[in-house]
PDB file of N, CA and C in Angstrom:
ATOM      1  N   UNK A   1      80.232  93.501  14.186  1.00  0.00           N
ATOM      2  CA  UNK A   1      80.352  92.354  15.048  1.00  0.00           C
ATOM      3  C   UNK A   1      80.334  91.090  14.184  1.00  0.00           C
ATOM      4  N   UNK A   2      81.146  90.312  14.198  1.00  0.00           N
ATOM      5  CA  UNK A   2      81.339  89.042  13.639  1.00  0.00           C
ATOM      6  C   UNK A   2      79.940  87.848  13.704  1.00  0.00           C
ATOM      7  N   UNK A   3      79.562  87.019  12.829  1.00  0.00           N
ATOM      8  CA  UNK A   3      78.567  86.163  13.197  1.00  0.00           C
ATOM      9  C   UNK A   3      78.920  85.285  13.732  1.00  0.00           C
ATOM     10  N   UNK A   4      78.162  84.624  14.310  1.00  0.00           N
ATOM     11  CA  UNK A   4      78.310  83.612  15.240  1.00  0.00           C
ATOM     12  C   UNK A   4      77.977  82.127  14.349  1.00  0.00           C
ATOM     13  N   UNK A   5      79.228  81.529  14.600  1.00  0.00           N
ATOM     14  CA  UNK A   5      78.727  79.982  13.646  1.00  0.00           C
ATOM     15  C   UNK A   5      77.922  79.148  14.595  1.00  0.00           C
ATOM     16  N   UNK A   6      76.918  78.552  13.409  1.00  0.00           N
ATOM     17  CA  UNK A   6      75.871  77.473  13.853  1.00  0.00           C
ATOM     18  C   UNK A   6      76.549  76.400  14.412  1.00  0.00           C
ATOM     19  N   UNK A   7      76.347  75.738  15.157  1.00  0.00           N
ATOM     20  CA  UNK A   7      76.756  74.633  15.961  1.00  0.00           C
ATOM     21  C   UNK A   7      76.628  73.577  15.062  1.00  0.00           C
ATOM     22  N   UNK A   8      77.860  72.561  15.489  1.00  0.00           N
ATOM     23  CA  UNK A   8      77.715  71.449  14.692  1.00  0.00           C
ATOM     24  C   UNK A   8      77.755  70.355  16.099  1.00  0.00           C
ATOM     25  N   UNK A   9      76.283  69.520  15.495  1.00  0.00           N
ATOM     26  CA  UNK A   9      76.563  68.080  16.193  1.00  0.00           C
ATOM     27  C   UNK A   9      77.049  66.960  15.517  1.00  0.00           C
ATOM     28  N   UNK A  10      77.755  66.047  16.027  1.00  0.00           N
ATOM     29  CA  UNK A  10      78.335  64.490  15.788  1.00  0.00           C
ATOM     30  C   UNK A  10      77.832  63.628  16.312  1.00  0.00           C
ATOM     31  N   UNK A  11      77.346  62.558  15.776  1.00  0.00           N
ATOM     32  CA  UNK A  11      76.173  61.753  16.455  1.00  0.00           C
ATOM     33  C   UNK A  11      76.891  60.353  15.909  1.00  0.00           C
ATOM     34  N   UNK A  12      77.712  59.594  17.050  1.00  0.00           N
ATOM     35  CA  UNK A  12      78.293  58.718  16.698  1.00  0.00           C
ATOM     36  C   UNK A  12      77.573  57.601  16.480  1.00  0.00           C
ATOM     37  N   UNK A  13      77.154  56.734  15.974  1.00  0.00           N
ATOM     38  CA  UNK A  13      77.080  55.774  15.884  1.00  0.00           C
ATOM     39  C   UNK A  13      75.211  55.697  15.353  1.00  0.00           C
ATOM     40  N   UNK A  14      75.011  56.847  14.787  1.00  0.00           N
ATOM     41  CA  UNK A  14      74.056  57.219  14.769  1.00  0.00           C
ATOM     42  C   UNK A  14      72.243  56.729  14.014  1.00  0.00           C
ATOM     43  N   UNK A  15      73.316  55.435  13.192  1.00  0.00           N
ATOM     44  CA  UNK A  15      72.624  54.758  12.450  1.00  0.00           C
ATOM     45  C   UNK A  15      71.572  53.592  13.270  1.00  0.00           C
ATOM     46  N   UNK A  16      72.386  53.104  14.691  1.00  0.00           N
ATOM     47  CA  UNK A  16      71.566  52.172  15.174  1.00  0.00           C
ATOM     48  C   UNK A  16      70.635  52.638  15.981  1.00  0.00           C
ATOM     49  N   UNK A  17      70.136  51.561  16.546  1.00  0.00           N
ATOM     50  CA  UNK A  17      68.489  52.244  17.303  1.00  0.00           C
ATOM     51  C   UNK A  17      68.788  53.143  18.324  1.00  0.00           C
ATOM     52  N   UNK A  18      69.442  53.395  19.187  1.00  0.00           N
ATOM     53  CA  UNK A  18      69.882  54.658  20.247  1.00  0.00           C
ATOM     54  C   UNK A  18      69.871  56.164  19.428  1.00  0.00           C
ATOM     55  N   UNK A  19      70.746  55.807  18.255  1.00  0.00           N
ATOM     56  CA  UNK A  19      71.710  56.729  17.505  1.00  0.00           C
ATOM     57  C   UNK A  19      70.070  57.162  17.194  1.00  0.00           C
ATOM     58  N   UNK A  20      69.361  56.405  16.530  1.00  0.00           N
ATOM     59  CA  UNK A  20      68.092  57.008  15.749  1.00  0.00           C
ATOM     60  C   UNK A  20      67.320  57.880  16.524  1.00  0.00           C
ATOM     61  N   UNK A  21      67.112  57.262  17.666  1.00  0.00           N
ATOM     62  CA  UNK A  21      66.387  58.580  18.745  1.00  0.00           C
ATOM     63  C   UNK A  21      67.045  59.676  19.010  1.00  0.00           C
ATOM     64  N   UNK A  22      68.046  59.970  19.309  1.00  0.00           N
ATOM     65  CA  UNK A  22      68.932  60.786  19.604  1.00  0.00           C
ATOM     66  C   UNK A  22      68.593  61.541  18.263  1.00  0.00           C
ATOM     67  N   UNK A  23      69.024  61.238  17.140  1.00  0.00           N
ATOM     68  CA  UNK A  23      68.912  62.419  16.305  1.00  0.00           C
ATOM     69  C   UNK A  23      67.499  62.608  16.064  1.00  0.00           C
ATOM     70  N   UNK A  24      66.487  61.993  15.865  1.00  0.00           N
ATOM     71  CA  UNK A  24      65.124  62.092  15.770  1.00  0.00           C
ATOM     72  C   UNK A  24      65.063  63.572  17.159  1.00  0.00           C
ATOM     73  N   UNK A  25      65.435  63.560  17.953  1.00  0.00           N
ATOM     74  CA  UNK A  25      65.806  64.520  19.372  1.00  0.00           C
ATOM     75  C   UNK A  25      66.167  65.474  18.849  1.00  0.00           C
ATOM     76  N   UNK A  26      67.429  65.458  18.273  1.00  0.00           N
ATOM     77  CA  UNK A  26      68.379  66.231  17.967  1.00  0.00           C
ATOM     78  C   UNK A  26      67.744  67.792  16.573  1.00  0.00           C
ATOM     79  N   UNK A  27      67.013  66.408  15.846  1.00  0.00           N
ATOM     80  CA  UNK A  27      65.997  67.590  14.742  1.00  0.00           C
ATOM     81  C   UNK A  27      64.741  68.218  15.134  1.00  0.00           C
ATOM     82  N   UNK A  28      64.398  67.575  16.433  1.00  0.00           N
ATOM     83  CA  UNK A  28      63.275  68.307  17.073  1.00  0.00           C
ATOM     84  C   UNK A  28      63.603  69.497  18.081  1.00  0.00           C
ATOM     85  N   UNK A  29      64.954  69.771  18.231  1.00  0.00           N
ATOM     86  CA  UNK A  29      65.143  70.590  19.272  1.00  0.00           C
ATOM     87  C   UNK A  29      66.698  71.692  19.432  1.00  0.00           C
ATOM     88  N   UNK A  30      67.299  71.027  17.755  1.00  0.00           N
ATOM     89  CA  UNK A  30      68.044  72.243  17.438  1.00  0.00           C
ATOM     90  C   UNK A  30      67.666  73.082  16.757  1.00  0.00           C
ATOM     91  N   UNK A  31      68.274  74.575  16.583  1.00  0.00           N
ATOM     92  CA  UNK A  31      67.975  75.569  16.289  1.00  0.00           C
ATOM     93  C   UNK A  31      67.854  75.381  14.445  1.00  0.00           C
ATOM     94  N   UNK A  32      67.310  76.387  13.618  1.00  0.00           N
ATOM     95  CA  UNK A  32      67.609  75.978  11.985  1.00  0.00           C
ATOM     96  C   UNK A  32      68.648  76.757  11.735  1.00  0.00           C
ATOM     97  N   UNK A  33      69.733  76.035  11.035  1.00  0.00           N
ATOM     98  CA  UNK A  33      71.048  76.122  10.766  1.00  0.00           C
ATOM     99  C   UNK A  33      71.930  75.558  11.295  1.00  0.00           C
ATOM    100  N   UNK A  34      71.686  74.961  12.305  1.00  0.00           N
ATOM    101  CA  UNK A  34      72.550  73.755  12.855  1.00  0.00           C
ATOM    102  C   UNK A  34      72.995  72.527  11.739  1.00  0.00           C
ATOM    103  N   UNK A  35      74.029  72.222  12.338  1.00  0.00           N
ATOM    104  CA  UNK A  35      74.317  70.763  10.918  1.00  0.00           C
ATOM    105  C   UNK A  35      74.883  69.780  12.434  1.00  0.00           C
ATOM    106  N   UNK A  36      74.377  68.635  11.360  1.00  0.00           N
ATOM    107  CA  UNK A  36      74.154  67.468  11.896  1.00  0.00           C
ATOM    108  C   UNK A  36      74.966  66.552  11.509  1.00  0.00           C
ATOM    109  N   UNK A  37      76.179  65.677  11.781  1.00  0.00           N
ATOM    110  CA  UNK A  37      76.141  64.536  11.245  1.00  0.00           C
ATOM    111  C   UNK A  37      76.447  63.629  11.523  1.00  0.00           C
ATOM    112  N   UNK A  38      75.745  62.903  11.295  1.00  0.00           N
ATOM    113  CA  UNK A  38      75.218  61.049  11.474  1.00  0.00           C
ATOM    114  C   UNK A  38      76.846  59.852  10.866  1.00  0.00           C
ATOM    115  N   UNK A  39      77.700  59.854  12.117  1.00  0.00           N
ATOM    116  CA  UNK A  39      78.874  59.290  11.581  1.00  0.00           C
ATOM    117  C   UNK A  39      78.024  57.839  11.993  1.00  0.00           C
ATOM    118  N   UNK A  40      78.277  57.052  11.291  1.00  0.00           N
ATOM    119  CA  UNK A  40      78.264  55.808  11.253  1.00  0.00           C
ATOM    120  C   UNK A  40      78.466  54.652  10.517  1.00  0.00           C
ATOM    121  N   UNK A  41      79.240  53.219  10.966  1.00  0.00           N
ATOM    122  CA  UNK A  41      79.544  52.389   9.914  1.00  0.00           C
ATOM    123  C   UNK A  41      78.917  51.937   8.979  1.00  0.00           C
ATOM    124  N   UNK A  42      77.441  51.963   9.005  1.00  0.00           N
ATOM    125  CA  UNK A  42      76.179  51.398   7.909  1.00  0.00           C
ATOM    126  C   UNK A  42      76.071  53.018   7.149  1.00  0.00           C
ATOM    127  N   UNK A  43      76.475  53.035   6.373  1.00  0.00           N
ATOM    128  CA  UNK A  43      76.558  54.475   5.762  1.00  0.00           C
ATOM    129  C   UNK A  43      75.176  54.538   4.913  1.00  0.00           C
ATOM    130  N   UNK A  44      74.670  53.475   4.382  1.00  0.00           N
ATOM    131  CA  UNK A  44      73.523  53.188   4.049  1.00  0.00           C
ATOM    132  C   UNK A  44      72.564  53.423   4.617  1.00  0.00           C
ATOM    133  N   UNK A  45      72.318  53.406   6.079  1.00  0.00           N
ATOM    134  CA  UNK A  45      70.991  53.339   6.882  1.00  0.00           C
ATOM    135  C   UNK A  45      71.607  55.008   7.425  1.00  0.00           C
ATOM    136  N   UNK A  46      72.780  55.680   7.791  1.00  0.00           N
ATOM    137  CA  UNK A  46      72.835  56.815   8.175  1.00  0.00           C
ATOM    138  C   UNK A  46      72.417  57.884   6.631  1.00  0.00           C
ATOM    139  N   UNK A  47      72.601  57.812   5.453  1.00  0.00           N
ATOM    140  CA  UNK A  47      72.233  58.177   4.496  1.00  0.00           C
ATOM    141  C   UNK A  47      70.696  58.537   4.165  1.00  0.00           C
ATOM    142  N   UNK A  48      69.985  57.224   4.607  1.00  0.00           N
ATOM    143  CA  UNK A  48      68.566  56.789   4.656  1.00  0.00           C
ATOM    144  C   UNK A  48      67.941  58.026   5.464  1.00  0.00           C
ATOM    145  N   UNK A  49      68.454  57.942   6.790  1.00  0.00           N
ATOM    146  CA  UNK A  49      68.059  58.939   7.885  1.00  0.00           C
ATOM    147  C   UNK A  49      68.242  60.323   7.524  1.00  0.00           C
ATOM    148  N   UNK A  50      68.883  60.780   6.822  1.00  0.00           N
ATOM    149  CA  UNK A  50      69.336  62.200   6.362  1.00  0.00           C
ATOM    150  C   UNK A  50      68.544  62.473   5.063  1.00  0.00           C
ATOM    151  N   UNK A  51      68.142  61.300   4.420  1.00  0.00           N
ATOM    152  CA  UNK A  51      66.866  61.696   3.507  1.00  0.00           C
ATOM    153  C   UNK A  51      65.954  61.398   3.678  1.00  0.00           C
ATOM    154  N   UNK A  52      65.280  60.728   4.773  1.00  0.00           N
ATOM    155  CA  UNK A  52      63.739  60.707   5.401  1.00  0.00           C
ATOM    156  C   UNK A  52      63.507  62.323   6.453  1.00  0.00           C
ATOM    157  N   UNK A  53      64.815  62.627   6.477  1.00  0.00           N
ATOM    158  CA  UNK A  53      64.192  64.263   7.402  1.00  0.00           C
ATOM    159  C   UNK A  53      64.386  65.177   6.592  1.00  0.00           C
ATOM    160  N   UNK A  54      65.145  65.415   5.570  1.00  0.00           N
ATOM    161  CA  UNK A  54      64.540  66.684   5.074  1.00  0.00           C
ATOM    162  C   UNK A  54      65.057  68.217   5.408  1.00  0.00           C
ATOM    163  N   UNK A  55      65.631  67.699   5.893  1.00  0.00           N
ATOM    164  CA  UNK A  55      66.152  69.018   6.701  1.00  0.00           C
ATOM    165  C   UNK A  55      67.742  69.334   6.430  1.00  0.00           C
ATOM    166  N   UNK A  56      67.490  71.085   5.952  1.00  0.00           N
ATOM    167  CA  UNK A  56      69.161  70.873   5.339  1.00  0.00           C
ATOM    168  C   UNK A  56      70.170  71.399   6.377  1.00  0.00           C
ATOM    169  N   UNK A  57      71.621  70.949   6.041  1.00  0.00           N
ATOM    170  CA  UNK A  57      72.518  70.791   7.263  1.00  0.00           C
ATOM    171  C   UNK A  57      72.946  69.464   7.843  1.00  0.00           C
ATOM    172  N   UNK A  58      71.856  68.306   7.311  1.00  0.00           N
ATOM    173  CA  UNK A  58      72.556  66.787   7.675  1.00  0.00           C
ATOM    174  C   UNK A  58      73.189  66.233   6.732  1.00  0.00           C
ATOM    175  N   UNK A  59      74.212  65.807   7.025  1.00  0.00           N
ATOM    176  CA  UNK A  59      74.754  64.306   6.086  1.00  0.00           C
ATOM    177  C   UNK A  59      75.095  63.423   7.224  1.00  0.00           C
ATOM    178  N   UNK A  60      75.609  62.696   6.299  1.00  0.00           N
ATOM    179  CA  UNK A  60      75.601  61.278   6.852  1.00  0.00           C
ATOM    180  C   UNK A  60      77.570  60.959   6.397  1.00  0.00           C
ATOM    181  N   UNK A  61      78.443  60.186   7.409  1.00  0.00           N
ATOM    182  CA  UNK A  61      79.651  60.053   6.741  1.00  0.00           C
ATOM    183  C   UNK A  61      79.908  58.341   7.334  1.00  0.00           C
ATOM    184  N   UNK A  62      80.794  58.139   6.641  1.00  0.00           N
ATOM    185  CA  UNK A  62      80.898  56.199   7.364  1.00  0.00           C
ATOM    186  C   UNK A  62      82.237  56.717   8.278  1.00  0.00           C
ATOM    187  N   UNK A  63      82.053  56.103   9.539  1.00  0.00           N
ATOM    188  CA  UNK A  63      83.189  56.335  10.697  1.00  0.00           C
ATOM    189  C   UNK A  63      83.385  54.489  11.519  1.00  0.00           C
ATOM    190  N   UNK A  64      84.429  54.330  11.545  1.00  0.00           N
ATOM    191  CA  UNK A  64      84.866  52.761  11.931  1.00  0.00           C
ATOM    192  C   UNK A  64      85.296  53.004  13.388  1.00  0.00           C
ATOM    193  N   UNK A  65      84.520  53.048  14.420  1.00  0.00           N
ATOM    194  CA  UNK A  65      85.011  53.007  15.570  1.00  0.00           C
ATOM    195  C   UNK A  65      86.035  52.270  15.994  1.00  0.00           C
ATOM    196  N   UNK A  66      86.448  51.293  14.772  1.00  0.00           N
ATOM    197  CA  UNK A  66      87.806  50.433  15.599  1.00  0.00           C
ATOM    198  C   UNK A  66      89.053  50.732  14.849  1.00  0.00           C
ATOM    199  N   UNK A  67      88.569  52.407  13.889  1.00  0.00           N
ATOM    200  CA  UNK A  67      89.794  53.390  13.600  1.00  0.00           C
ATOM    201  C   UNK A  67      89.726  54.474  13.942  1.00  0.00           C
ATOM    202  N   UNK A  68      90.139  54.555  15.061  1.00  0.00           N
ATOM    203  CA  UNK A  68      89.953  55.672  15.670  1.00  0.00           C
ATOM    204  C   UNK A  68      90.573  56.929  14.704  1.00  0.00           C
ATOM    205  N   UNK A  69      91.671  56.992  14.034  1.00  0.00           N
ATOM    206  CA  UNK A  69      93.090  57.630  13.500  1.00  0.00           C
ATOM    207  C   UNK A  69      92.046  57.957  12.442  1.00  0.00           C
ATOM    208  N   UNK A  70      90.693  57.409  11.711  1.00  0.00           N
ATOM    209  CA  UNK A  70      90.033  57.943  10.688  1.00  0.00           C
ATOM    210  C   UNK A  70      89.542  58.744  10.499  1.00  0.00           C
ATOM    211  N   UNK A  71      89.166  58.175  11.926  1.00  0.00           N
ATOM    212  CA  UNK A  71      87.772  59.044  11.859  1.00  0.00           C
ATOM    213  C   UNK A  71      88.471  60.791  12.107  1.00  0.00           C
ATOM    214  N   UNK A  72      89.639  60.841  12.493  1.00  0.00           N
ATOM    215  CA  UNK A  72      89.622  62.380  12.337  1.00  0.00           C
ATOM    216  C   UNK A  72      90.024  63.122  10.962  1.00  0.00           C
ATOM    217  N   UNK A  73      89.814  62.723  10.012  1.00  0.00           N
ATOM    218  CA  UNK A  73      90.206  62.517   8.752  1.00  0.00           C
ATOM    219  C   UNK A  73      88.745  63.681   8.023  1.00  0.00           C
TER     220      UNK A  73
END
């Protein structure tokens, strides 16, 4: 029987204060092996967040909501 892939979440905008709870959520209540990642334009503060948790499976990527055409890149 084939394995089953870990789920991936996208957490748009993930760097500002909403975005921060949400994934603060998100590491308290997904499974381990899940991956996470924190698209957002401050790539700096989404970076920050992916090395204050510790937890492997997150990065962090910079996404420009007013390019949409990039972000699927």
């Amino acid at each position: 029987m084939p394995k089953a892939k870990s789920p991936v979440y996208t957490l748009l905008g993930g760097a500002g204060a909403m975005g921060q709870i949400t994934f603060k959520d998100l590491i308290e209540t997904t499974p381990a092996g899940s991956q996470i990642i924190i698209a957002d334009y401050q790539l700096e503060k989404a970076q920050a967040l992916v090395k204050a948790c510790g937890r492997k499976g997150v990065k962090a990527v910079q996404v420009n909501i007013h390019e949409p055409q990039a972000a699927l890149k």
